[in-house]
PDB file of N, CA and C in Angstrom:
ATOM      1  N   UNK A   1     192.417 160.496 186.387  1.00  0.00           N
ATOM      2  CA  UNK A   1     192.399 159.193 187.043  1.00  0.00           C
ATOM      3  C   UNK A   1     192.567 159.369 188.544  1.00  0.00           C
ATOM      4  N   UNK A   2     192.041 158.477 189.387  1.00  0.00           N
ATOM      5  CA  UNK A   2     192.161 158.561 190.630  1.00  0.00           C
ATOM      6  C   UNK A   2     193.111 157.812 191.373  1.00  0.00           C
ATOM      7  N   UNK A   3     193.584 158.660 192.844  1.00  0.00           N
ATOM      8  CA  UNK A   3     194.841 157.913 193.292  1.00  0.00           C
ATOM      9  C   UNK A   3     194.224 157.240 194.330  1.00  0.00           C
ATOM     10  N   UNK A   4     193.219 156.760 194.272  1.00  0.00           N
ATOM     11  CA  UNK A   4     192.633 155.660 195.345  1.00  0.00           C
ATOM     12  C   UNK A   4     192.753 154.073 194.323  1.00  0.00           C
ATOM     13  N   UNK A   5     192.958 153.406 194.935  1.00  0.00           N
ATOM     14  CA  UNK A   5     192.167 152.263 194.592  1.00  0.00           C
ATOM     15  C   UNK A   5     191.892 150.832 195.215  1.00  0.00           C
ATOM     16  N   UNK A   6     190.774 150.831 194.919  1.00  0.00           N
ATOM     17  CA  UNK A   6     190.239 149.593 196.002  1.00  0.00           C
ATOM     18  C   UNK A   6     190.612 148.257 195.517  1.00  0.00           C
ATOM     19  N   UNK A   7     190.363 146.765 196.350  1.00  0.00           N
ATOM     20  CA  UNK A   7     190.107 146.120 196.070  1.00  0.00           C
ATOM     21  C   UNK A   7     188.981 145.221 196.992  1.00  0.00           C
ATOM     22  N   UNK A   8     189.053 143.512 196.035  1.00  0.00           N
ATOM     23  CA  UNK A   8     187.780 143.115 197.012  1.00  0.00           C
ATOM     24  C   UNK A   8     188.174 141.881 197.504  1.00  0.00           C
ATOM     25  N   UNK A   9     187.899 141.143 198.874  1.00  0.00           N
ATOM     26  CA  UNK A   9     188.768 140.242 199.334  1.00  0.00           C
ATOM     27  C   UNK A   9     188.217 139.007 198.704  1.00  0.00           C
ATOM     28  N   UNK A  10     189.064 138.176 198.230  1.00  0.00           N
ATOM     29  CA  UNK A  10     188.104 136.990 197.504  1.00  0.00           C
ATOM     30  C   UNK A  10     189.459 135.748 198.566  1.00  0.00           C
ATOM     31  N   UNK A  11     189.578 136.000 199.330  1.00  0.00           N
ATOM     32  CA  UNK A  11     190.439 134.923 200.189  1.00  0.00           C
ATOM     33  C   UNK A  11     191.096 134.992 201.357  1.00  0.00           C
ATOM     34  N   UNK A  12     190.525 134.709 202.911  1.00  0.00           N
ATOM     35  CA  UNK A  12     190.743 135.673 204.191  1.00  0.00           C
ATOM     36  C   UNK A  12     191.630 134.025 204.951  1.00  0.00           C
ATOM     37  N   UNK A  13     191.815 132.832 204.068  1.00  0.00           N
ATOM     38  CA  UNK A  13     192.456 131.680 204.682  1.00  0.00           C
ATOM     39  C   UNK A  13     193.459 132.224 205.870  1.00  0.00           C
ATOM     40  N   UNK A  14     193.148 131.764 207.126  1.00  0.00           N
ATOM     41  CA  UNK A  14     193.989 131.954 207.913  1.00  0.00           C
ATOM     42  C   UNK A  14     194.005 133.684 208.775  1.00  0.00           C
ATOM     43  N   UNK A  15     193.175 134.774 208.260  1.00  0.00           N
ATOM     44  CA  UNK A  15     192.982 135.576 208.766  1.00  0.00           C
ATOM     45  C   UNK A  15     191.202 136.065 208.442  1.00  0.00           C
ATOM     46  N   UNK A  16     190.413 135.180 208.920  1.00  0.00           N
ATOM     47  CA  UNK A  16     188.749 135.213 209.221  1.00  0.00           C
ATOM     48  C   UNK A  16     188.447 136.422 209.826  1.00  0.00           C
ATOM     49  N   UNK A  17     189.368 136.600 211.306  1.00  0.00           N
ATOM     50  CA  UNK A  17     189.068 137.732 212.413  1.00  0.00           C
ATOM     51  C   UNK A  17     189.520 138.917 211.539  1.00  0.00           C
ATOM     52  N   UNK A  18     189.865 139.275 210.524  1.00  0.00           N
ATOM     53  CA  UNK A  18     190.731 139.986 210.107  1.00  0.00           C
ATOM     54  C   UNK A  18     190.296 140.759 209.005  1.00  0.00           C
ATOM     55  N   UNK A  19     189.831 139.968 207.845  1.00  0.00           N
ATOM     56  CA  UNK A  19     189.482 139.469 206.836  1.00  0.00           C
ATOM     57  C   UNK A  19     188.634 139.161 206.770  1.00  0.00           C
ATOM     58  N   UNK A  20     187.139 140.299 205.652  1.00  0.00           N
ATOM     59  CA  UNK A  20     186.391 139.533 205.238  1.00  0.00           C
ATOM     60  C   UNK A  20     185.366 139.204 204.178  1.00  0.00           C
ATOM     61  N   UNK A  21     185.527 138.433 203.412  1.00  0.00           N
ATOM     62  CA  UNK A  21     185.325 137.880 201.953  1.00  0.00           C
ATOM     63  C   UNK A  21     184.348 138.655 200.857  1.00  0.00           C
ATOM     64  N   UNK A  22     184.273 139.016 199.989  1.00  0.00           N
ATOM     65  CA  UNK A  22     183.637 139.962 199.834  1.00  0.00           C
ATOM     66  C   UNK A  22     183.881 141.340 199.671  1.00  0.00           C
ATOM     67  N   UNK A  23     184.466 141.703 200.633  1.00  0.00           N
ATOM     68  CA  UNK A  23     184.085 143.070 201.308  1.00  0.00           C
ATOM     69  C   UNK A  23     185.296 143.993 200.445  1.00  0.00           C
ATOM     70  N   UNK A  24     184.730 145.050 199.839  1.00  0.00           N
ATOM     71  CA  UNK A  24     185.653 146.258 199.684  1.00  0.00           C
ATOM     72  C   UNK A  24     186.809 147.182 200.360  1.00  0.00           C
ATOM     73  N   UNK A  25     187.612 146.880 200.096  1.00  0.00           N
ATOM     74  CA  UNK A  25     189.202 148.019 200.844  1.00  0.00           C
ATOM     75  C   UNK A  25     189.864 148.675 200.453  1.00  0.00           C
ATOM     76  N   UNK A  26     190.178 149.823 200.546  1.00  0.00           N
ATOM     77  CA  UNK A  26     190.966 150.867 200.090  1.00  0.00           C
ATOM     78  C   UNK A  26     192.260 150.263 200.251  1.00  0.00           C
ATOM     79  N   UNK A  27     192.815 150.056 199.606  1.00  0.00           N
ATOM     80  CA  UNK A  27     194.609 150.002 199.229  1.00  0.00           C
ATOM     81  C   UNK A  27     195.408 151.114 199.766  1.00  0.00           C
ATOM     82  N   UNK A  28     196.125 151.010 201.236  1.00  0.00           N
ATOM     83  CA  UNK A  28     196.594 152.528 201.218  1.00  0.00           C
ATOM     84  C   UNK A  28     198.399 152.821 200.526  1.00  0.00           C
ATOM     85  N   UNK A  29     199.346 153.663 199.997  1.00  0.00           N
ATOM     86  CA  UNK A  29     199.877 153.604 199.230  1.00  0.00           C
ATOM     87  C   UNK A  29     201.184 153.205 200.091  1.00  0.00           C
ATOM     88  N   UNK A  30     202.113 151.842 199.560  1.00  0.00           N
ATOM     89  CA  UNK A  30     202.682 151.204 199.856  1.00  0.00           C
ATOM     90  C   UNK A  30     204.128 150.606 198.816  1.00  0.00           C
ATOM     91  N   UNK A  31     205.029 151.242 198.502  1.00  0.00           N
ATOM     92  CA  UNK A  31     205.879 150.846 197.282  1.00  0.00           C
ATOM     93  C   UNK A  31     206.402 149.868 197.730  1.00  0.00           C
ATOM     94  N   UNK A  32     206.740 149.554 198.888  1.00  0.00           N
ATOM     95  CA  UNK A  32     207.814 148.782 199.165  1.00  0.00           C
ATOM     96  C   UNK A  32     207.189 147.105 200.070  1.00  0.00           C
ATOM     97  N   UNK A  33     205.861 147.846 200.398  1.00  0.00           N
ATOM     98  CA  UNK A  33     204.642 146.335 200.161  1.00  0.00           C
ATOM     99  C   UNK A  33     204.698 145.853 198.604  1.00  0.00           C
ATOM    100  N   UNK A  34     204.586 146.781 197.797  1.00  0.00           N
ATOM    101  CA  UNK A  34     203.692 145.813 196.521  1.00  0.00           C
ATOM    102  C   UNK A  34     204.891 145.195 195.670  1.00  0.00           C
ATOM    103  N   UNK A  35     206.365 145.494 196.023  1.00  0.00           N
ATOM    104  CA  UNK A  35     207.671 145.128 195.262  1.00  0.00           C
ATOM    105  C   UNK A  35     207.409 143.707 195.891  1.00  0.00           C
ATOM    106  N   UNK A  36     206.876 143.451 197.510  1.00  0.00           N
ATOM    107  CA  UNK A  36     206.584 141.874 197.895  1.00  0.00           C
ATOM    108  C   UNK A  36     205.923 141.207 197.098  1.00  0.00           C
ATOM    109  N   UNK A  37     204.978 141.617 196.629  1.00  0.00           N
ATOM    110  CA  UNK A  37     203.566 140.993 196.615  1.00  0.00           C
ATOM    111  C   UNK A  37     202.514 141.290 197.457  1.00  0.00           C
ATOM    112  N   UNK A  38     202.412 142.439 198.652  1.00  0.00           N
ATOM    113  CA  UNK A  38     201.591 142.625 199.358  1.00  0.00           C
ATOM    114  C   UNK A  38     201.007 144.094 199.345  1.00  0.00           C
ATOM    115  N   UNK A  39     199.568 143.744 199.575  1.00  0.00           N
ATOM    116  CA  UNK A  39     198.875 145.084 200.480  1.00  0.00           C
ATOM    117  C   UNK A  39     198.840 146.084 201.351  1.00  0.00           C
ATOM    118  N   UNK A  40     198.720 146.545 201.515  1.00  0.00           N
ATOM    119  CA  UNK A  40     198.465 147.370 203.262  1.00  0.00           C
ATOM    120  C   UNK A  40     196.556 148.004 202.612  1.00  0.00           C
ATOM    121  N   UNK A  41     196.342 147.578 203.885  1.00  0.00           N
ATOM    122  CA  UNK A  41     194.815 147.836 204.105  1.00  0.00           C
ATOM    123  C   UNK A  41     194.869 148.139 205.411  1.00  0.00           C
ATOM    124  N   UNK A  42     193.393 149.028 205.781  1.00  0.00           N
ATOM    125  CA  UNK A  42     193.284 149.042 207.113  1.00  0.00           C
ATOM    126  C   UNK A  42     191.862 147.817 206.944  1.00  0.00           C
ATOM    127  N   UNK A  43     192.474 147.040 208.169  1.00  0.00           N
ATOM    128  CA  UNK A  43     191.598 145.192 208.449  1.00  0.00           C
ATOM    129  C   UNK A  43     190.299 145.856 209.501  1.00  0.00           C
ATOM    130  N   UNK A  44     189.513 144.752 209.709  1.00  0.00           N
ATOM    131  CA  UNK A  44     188.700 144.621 210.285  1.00  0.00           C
ATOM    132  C   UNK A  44     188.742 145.224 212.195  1.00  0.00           C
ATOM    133  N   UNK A  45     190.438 145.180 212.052  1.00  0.00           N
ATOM    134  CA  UNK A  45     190.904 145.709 213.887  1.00  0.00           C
ATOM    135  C   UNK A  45     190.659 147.344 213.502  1.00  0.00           C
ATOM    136  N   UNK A  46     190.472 147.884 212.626  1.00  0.00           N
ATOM    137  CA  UNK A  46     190.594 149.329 212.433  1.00  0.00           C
ATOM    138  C   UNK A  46     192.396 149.798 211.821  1.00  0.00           C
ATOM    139  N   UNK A  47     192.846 148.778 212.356  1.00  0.00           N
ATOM    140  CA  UNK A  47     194.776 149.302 211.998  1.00  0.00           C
ATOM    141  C   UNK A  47     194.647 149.198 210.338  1.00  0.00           C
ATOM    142  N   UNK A  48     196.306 149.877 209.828  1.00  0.00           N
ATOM    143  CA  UNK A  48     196.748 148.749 208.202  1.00  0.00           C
ATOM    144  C   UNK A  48     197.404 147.797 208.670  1.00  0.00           C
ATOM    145  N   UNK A  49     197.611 146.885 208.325  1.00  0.00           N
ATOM    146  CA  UNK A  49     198.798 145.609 208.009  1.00  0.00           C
ATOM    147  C   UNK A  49     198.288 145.653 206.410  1.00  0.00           C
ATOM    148  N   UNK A  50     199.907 144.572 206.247  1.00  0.00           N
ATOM    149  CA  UNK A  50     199.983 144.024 204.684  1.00  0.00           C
ATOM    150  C   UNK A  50     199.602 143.041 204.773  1.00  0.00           C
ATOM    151  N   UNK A  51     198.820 142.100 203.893  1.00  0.00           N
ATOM    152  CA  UNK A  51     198.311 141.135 203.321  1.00  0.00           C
ATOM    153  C   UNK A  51     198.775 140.629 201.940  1.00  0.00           C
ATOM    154  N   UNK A  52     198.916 139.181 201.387  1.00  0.00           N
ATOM    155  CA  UNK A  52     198.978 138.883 200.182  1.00  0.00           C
ATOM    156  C   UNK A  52     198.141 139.793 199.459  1.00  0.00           C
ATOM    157  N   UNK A  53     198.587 140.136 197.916  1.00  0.00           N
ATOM    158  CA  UNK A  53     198.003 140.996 197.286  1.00  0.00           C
ATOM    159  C   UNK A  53     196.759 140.046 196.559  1.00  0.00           C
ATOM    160  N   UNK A  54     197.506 138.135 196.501  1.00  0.00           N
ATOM    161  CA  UNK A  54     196.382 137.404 195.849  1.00  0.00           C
ATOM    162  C   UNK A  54     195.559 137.058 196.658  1.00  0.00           C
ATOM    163  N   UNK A  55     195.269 137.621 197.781  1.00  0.00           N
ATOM    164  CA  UNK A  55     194.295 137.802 198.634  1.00  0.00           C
ATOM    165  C   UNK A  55     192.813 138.707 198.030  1.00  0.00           C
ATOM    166  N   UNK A  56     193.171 139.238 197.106  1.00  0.00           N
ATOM    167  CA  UNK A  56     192.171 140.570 196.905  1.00  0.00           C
ATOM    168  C   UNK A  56     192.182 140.695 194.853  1.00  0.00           C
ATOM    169  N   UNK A  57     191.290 140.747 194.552  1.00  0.00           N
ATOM    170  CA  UNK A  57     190.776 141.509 193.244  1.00  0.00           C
ATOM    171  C   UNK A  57     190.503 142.789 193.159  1.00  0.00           C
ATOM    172  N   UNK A  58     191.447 143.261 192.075  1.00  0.00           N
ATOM    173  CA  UNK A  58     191.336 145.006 191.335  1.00  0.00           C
ATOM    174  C   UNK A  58     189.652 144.710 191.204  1.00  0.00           C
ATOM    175  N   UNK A  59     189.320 146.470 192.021  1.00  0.00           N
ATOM    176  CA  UNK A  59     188.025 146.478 191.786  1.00  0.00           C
ATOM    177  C   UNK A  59     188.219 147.997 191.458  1.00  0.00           C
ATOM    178  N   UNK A  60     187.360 148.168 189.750  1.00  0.00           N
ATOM    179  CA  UNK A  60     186.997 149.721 189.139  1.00  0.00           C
ATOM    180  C   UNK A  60     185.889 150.128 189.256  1.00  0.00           C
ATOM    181  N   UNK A  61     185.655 151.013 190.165  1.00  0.00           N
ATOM    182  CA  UNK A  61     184.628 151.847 190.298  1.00  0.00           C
ATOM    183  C   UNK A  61     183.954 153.220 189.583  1.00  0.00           C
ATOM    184  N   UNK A  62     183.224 153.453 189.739  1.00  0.00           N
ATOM    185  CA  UNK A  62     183.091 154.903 189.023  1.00  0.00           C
ATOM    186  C   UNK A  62     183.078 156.044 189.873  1.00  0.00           C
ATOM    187  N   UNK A  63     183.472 156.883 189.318  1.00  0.00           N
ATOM    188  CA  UNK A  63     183.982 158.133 190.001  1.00  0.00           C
ATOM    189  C   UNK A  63     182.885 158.568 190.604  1.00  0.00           C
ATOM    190  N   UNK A  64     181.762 158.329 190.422  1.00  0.00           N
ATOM    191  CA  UNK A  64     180.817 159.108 191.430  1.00  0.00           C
ATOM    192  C   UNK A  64     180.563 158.372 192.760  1.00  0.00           C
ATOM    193  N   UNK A  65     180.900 156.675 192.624  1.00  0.00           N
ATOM    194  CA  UNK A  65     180.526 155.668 193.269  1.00  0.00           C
ATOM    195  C   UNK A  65     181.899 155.648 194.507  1.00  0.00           C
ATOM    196  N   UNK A  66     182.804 156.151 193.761  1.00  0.00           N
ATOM    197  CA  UNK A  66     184.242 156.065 194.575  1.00  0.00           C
ATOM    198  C   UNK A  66     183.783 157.619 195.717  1.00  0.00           C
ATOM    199  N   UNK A  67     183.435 158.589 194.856  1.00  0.00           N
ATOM    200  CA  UNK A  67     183.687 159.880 195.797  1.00  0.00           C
ATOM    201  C   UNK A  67     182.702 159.289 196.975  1.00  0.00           C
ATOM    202  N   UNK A  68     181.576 159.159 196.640  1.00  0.00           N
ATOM    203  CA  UNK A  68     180.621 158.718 197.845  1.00  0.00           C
ATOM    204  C   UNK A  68     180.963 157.812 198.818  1.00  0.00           C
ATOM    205  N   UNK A  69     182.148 156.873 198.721  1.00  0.00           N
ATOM    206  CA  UNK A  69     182.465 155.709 199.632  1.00  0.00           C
ATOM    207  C   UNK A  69     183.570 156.879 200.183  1.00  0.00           C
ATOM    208  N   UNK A  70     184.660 157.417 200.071  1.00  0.00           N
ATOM    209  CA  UNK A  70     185.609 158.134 200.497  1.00  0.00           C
ATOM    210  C   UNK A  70     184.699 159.015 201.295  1.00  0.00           C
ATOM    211  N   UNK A  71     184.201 160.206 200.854  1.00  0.00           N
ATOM    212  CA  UNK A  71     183.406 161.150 202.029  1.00  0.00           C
ATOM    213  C   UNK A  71     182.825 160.247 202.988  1.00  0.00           C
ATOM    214  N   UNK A  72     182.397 158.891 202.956  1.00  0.00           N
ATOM    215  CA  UNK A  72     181.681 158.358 204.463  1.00  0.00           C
ATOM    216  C   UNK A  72     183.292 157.889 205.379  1.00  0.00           C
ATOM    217  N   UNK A  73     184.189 157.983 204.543  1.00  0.00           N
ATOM    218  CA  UNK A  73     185.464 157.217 205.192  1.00  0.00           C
ATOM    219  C   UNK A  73     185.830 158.071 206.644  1.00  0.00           C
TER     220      UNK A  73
END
């Protein structure tokens, strides 16, 4: 199993510039975000911040589909 995992933003209310709908993000690893309820992603500025986690949908990829998005990272 893989220690990546993405999700996909299905709700950017209040962060548009930031956030955007649709779009695929690597989850980077965060224990003491997700005990909130939140994310850490790197946003649209290039940085991470945390975000609501019901901001975003578990998205499963396939392992060949995942390696190919990581090597362009």
């Amino acid at each position: 199993m893989s220690s990546h995992y993405f999700v996909v933003c299905v709700n950017n209310e209040d962060y548009a510039a930031s956030l955007e709908l649709r779009k695929l993000y690597e989850v980077l690893p965060d224990e003491d975000a997700a005990i909130h309820g939140q994310v850490r992603i790197i946003d649209e500025s290039g940085e991470d911040y945390l975000y609501p986690e019901s901001f975003f949908a578990p998205v499963q990829l396939p392992v060949s589909t995942e390696e190919r998005i990581l090597r362009v990272a």
